[in-house]
PDB file of N, CA and C in Angstrom:
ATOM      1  N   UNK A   1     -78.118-303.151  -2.988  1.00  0.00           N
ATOM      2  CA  UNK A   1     -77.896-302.116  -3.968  1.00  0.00           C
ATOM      3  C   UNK A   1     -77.202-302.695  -5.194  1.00  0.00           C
ATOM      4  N   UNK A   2     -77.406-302.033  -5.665  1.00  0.00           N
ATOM      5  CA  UNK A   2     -76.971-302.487  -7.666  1.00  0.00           C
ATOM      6  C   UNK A   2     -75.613-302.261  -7.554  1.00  0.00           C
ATOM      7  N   UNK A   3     -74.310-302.368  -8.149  1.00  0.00           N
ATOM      8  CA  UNK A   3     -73.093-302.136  -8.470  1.00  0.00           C
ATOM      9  C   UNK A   3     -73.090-300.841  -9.062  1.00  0.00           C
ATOM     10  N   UNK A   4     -73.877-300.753 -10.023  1.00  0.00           N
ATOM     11  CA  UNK A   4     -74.129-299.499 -11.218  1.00  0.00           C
ATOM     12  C   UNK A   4     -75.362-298.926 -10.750  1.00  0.00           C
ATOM     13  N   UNK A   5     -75.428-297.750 -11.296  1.00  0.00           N
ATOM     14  CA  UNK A   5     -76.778-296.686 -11.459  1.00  0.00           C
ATOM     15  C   UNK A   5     -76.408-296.226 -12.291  1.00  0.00           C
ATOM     16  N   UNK A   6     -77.534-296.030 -13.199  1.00  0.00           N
ATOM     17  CA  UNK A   6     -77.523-295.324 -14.682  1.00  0.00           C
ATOM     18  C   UNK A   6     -78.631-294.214 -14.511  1.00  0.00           C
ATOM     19  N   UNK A   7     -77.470-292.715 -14.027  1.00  0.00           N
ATOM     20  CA  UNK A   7     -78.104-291.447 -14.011  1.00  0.00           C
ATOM     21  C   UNK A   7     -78.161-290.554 -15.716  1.00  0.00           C
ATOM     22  N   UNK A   8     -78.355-291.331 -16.213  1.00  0.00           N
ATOM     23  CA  UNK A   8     -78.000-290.850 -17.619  1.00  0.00           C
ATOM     24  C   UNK A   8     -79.338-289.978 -18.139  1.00  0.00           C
ATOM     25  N   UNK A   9     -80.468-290.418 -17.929  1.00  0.00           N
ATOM     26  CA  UNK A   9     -81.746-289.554 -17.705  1.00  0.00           C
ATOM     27  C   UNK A   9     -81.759-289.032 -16.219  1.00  0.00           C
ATOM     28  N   UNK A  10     -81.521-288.801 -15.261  1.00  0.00           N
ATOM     29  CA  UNK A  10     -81.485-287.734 -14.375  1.00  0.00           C
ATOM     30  C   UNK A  10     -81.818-286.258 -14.871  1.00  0.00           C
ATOM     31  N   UNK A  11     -82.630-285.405 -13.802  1.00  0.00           N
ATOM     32  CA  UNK A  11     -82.987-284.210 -14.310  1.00  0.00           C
ATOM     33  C   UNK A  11     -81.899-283.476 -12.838  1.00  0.00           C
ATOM     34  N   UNK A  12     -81.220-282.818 -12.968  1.00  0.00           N
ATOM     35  CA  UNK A  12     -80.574-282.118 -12.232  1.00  0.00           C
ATOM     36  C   UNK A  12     -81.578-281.122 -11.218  1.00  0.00           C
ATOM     37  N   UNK A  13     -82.000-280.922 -10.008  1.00  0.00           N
ATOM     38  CA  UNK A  13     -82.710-279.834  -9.419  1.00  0.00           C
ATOM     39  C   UNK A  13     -83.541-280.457  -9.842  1.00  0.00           C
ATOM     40  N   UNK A  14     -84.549-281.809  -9.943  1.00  0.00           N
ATOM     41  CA  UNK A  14     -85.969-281.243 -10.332  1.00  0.00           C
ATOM     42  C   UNK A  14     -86.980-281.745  -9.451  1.00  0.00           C
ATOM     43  N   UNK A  15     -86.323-281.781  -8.175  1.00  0.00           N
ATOM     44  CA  UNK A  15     -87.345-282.012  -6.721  1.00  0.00           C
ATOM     45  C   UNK A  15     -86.645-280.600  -5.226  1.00  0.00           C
ATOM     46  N   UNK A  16     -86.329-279.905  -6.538  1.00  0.00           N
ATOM     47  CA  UNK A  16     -85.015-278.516  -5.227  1.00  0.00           C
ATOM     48  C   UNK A  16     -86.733-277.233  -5.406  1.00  0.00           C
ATOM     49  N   UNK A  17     -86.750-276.794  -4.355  1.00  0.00           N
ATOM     50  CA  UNK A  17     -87.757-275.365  -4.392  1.00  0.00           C
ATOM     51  C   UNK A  17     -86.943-274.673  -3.623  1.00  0.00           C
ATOM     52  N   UNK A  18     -86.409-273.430  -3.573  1.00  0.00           N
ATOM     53  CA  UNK A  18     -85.748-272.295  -3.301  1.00  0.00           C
ATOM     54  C   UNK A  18     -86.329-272.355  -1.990  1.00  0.00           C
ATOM     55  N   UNK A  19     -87.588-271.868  -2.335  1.00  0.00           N
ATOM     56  CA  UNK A  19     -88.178-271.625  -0.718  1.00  0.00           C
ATOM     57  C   UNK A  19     -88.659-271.886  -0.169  1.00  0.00           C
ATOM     58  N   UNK A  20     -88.205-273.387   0.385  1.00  0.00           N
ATOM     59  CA  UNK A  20     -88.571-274.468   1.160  1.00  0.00           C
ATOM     60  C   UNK A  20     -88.223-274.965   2.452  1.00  0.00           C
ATOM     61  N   UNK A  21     -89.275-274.310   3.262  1.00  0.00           N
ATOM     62  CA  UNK A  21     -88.871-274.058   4.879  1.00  0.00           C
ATOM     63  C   UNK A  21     -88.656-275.727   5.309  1.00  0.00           C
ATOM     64  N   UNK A  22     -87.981-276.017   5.831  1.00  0.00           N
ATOM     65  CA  UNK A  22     -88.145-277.244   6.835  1.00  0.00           C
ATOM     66  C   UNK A  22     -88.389-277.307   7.930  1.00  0.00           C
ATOM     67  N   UNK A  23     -89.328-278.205   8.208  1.00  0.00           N
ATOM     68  CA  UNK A  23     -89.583-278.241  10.128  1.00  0.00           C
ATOM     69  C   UNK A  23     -89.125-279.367  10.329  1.00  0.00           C
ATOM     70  N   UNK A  24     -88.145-279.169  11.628  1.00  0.00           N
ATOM     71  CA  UNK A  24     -88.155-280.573  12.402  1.00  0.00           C
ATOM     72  C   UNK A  24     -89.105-281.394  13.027  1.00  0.00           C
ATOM     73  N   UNK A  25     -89.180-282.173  13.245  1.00  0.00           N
ATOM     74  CA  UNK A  25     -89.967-282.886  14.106  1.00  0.00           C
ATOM     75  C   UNK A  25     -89.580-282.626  15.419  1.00  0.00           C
ATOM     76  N   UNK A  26     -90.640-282.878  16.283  1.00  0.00           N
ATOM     77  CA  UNK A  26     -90.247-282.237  17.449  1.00  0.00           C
ATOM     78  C   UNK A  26     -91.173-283.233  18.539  1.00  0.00           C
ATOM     79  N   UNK A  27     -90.596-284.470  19.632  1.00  0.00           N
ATOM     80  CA  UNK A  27     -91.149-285.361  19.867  1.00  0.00           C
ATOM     81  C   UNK A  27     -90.997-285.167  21.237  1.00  0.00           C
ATOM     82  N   UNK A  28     -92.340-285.252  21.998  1.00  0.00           N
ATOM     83  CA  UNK A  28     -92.681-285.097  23.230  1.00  0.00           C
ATOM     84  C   UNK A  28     -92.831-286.248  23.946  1.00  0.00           C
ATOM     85  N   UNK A  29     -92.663-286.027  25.610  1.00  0.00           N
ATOM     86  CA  UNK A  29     -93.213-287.234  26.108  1.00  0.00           C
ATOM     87  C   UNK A  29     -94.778-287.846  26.280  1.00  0.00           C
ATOM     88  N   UNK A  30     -95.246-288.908  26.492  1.00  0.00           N
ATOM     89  CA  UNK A  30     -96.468-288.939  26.085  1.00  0.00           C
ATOM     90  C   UNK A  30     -97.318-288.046  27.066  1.00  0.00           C
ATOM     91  N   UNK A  31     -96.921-287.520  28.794  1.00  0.00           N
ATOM     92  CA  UNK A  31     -96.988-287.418  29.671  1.00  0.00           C
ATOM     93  C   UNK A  31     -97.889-285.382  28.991  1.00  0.00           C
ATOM     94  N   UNK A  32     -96.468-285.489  28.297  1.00  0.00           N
ATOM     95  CA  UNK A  32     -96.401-283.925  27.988  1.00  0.00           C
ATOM     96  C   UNK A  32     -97.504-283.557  26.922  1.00  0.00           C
ATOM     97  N   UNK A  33     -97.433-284.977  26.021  1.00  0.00           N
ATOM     98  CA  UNK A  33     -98.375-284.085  24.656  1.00  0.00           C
ATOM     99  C   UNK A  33     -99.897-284.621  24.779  1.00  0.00           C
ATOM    100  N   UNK A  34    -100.110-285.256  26.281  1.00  0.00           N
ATOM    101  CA  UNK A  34    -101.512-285.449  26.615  1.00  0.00           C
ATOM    102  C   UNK A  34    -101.991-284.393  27.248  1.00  0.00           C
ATOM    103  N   UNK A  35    -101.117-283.721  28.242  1.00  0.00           N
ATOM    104  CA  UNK A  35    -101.767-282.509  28.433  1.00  0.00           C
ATOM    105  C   UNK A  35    -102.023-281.182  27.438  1.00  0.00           C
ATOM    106  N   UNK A  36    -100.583-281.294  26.499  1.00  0.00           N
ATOM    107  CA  UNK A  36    -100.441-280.007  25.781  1.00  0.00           C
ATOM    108  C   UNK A  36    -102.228-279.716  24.551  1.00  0.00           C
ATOM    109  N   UNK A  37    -102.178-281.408  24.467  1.00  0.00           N
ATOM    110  CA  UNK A  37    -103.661-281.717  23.329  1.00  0.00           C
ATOM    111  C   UNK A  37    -104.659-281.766  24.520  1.00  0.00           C
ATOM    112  N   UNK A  38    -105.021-281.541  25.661  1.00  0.00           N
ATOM    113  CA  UNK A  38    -106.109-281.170  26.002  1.00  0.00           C
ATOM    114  C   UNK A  38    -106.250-280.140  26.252  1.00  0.00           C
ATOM    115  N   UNK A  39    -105.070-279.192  26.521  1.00  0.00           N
ATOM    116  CA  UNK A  39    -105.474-278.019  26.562  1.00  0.00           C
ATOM    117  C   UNK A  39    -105.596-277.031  25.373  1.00  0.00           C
ATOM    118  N   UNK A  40    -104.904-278.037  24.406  1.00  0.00           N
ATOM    119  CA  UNK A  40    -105.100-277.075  22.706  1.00  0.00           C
ATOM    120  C   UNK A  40    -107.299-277.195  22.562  1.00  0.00           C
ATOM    121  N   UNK A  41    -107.266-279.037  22.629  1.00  0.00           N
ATOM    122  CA  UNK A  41    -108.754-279.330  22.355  1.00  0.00           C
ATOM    123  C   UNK A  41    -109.585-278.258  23.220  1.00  0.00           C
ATOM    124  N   UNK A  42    -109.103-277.680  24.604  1.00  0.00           N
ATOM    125  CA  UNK A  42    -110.166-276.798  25.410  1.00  0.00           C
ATOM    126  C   UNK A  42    -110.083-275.699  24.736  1.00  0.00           C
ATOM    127  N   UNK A  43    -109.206-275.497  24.418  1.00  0.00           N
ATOM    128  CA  UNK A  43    -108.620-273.683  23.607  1.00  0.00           C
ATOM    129  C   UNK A  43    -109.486-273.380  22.151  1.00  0.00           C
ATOM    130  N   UNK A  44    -109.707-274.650  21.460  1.00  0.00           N
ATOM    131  CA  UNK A  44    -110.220-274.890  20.490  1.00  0.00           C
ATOM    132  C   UNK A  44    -109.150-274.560  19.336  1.00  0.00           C
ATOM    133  N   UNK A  45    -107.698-274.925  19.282  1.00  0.00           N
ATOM    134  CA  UNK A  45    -106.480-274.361  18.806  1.00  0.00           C
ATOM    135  C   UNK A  45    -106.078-275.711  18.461  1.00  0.00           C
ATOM    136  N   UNK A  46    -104.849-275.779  17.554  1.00  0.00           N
ATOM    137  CA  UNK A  46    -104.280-276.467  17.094  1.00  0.00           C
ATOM    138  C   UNK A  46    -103.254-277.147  17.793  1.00  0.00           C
ATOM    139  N   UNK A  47    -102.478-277.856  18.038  1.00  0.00           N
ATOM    140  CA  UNK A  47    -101.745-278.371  19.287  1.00  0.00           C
ATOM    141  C   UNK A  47    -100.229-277.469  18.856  1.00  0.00           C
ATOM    142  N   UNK A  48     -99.914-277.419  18.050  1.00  0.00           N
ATOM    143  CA  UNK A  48     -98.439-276.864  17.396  1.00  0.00           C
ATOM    144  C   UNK A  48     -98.768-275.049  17.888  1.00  0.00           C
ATOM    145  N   UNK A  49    -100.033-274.728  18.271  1.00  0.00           N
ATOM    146  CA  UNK A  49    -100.041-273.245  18.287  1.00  0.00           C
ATOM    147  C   UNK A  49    -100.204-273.183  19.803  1.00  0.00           C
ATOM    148  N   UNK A  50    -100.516-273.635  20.757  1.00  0.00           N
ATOM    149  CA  UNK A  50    -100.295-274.188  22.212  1.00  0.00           C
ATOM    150  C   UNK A  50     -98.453-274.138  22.736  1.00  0.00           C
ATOM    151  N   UNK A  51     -97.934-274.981  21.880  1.00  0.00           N
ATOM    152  CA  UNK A  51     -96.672-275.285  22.124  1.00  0.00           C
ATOM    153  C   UNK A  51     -95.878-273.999  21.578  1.00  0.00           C
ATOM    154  N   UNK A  52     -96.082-273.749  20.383  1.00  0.00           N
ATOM    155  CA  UNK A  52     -95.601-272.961  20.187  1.00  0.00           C
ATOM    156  C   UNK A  52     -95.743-270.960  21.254  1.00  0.00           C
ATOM    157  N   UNK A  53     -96.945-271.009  21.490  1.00  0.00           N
ATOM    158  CA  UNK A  53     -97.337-269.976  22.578  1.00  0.00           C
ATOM    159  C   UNK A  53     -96.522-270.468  23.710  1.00  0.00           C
ATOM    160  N   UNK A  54     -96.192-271.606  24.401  1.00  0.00           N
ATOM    161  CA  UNK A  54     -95.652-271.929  25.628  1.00  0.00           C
ATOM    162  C   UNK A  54     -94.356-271.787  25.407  1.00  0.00           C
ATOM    163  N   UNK A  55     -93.536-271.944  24.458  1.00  0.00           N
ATOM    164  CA  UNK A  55     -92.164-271.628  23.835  1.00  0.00           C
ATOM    165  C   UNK A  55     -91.682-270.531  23.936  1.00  0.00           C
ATOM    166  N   UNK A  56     -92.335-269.904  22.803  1.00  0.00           N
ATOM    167  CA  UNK A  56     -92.342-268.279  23.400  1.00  0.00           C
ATOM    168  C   UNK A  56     -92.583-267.328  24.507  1.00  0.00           C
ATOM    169  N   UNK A  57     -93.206-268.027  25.595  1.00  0.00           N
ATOM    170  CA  UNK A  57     -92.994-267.786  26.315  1.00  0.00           C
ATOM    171  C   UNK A  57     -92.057-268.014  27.591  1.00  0.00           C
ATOM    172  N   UNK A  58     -91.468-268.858  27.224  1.00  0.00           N
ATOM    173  CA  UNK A  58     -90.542-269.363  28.089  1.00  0.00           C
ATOM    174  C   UNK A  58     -89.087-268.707  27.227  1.00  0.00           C
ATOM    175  N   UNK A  59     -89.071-268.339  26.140  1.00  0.00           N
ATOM    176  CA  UNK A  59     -87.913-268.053  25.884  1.00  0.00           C
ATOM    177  C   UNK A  59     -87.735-266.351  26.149  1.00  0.00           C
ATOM    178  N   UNK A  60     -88.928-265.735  26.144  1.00  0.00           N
ATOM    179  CA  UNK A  60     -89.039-264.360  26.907  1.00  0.00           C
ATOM    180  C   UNK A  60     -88.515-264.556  28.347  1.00  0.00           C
ATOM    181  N   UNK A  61     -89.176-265.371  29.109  1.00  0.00           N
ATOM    182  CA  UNK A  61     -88.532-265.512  30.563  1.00  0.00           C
ATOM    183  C   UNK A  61     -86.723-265.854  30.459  1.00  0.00           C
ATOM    184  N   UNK A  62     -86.361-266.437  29.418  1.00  0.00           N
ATOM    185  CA  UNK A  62     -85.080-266.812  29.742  1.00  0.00           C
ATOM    186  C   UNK A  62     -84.543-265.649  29.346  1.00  0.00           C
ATOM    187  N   UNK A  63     -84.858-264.803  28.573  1.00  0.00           N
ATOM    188  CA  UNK A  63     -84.163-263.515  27.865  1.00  0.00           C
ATOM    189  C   UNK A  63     -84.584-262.090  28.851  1.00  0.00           C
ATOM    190  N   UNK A  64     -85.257-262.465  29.612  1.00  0.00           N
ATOM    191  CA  UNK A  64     -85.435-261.341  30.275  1.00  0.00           C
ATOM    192  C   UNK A  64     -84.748-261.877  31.617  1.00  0.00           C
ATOM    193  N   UNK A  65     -84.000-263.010  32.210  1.00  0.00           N
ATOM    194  CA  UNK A  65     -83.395-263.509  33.178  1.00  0.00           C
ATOM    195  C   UNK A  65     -81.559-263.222  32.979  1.00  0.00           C
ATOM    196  N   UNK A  66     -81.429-262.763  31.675  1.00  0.00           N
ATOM    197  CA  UNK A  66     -80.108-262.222  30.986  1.00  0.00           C
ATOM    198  C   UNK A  66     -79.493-261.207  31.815  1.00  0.00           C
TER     199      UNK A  66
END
């Protein structure tokens, strides 16, 4: 790294969007996301909409175990 940085042209905010969701990454075992992608590929679905359906459902079971 340099000693100095010369922010003197800097634009304040000009890579900020208000409404800018972030997703985490979210890293499976290989064990897990070989099955989860064959059963998205049989479903004809996206693999994130698989996981995400299995999520939700498991977090209904934990909320109804309350």
């Amino acid at each position: 790294m340099k000693p100095e940085y010369d922010f003197s042209k800097g634009e304040r905010g000009k890579f900020f969007h208000k409404d800018v969701v972030f997703k985490i990454p979210v890293y499976l075992e290989s064990d897990v996301q070989d099955y989860l992608t064959a059963r998205a590929e049989d479903e004809g679905v996206p693999l994130e909409d698989v996981v995400n359906r299995m999520l939700k459902h498991e977090i209904e079971l934990m909320e109804a175990a309350k």
